[in-house]
C-alpha atoms as a PDB file:
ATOM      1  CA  UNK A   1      10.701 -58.953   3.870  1.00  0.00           C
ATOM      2  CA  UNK A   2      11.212 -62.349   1.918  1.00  0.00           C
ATOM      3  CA  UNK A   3      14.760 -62.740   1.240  1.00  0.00           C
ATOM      4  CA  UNK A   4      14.432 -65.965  -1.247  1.00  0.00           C
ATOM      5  CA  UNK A   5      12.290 -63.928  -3.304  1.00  0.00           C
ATOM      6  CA  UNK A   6      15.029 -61.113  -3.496  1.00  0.00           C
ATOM      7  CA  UNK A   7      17.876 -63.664  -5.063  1.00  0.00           C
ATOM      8  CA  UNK A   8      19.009 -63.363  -8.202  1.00  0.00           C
ATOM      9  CA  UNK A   9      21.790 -64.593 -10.528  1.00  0.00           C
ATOM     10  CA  UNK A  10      24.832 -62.370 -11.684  1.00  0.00           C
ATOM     11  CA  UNK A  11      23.211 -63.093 -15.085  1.00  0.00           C
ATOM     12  CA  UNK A  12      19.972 -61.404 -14.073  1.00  0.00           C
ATOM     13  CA  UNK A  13      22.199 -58.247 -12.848  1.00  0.00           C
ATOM     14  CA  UNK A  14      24.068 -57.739 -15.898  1.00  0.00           C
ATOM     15  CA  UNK A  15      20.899 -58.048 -18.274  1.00  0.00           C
ATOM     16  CA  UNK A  16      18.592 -56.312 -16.181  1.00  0.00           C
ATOM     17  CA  UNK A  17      20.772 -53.361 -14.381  1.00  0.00           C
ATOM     18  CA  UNK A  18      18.776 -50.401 -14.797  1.00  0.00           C
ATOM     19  CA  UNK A  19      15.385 -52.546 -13.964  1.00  0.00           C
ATOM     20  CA  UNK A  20      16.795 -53.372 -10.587  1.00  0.00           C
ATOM     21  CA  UNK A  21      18.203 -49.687  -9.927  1.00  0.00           C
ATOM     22  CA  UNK A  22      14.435 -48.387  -9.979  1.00  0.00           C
ATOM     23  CA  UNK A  23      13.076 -51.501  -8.606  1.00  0.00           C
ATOM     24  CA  UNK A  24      15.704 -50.902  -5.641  1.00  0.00           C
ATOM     25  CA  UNK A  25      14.808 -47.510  -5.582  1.00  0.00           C
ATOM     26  CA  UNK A  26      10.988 -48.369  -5.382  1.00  0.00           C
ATOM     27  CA  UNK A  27      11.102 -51.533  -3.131  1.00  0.00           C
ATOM     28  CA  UNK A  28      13.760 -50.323  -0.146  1.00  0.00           C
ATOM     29  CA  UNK A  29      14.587 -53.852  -0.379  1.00  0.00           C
ATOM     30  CA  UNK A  30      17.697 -55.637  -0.896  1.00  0.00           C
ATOM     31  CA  UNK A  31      19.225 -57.823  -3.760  1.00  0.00           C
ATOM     32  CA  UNK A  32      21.422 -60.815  -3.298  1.00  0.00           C
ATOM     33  CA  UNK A  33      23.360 -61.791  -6.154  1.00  0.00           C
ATOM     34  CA  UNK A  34      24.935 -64.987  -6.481  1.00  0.00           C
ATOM     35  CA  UNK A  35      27.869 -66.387  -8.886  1.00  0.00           C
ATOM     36  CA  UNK A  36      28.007 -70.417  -9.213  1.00  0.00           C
ATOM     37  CA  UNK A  37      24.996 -70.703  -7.165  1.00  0.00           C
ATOM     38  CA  UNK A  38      26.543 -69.076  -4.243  1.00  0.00           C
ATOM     39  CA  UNK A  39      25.607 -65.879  -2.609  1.00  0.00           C
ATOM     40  CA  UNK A  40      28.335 -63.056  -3.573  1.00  0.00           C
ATOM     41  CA  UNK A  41      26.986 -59.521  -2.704  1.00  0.00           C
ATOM     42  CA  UNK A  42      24.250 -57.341  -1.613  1.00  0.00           C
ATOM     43  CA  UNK A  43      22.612 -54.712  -3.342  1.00  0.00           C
ATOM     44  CA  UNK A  44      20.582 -52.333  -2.047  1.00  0.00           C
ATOM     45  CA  UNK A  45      19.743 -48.622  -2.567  1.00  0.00           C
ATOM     46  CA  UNK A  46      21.439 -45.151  -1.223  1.00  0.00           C
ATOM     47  CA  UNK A  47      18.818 -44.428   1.195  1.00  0.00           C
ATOM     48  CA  UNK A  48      18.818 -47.705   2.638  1.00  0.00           C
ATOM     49  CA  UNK A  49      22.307 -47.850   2.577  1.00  0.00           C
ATOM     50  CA  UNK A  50      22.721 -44.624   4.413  1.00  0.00           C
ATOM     51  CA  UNK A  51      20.457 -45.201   7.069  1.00  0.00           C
ATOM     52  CA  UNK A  52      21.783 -48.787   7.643  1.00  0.00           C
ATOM     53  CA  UNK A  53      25.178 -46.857   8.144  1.00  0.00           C
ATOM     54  CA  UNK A  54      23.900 -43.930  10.738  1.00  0.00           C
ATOM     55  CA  UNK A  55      21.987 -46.933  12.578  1.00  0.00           C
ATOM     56  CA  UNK A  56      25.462 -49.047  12.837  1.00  0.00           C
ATOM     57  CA  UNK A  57      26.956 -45.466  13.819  1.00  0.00           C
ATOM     58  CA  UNK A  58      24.206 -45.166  16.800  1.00  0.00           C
ATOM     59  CA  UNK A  59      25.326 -49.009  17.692  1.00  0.00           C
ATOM     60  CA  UNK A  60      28.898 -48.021  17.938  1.00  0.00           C
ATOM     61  CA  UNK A  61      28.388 -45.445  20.364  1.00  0.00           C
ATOM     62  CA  UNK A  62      25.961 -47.313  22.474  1.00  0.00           C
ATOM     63  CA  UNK A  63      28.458 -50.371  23.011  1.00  0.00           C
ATOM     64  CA  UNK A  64      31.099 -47.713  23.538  1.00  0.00           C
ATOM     65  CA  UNK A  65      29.025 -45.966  26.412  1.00  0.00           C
ATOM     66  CA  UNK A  66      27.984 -49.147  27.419  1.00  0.00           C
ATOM     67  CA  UNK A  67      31.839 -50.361  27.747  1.00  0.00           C
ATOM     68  CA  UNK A  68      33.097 -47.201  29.582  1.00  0.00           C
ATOM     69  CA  UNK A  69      29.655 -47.607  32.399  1.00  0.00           C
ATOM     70  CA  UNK A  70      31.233 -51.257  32.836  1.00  0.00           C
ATOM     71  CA  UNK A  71      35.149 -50.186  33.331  1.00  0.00           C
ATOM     72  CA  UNK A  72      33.846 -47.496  35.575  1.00  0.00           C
ATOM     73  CA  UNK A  73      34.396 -44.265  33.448  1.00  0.00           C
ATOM     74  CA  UNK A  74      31.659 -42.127  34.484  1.00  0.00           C
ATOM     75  CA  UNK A  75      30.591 -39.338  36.572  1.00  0.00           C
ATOM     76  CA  UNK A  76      27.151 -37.792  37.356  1.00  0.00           C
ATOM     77  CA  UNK A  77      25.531 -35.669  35.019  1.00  0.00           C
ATOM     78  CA  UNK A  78      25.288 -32.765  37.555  1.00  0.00           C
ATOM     79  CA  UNK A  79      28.828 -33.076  38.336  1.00  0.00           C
ATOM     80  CA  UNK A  80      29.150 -33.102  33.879  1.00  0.00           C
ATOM     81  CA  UNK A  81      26.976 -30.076  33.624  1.00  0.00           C
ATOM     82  CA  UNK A  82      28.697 -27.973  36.231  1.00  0.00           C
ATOM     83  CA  UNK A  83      32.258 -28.503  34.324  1.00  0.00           C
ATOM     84  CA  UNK A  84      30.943 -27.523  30.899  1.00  0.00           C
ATOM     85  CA  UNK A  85      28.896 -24.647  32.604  1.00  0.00           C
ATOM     86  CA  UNK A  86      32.269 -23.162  33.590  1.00  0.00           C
ATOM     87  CA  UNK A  87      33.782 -23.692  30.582  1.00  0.00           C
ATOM     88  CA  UNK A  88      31.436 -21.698  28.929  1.00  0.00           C
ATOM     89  CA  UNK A  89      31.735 -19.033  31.556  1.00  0.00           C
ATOM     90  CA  UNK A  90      35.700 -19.043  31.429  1.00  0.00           C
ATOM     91  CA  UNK A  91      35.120 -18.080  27.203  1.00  0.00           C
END
């Protein structure tokens, strides 16, 4: 994906709106919008913008697992298993 050739002026937004919502749509790509020559905002469509979001989501937990493996918060899965196993059993 070409990002120059996704850059448009505020101008270009507000005469072309519902041109860029289905090209968005179409595309999956992005839209940078710039005011005084410099870059302001993002545009992008739902689907894209959703996914972006559960991906960031994944990342979150990741660096979060990855923090408590470094501080020494963890256990071994069998020793995991066993305590939910009884759980459930204790119900």
């Amino acid at each position: 994906m070409k990002l120059s050739s996704q850059i448009k002026p505020i101008s270009y937004l507000k005469a072309h709106a519902a041109e860029i919502v289905r090209s968005l749509g179409e595309r999956r790509e992005p839209l940078v919008i710039t005011q005084n020559g410099e870059a302001k905002v993002v545009i992008q469509d739902i689907e894209s913008y959703e996914q972006t979001q559960e991906t960031m989501a994944l990342l979150k937990i990741l660096a979060l697992g990855n923090r408590q493996i470094e501080e020494g918060r963890v256990q071994p899965a069998a020793d995991a298993i066993k305590r939910l196993r009884e759980r459930r059993e204790d119900r």
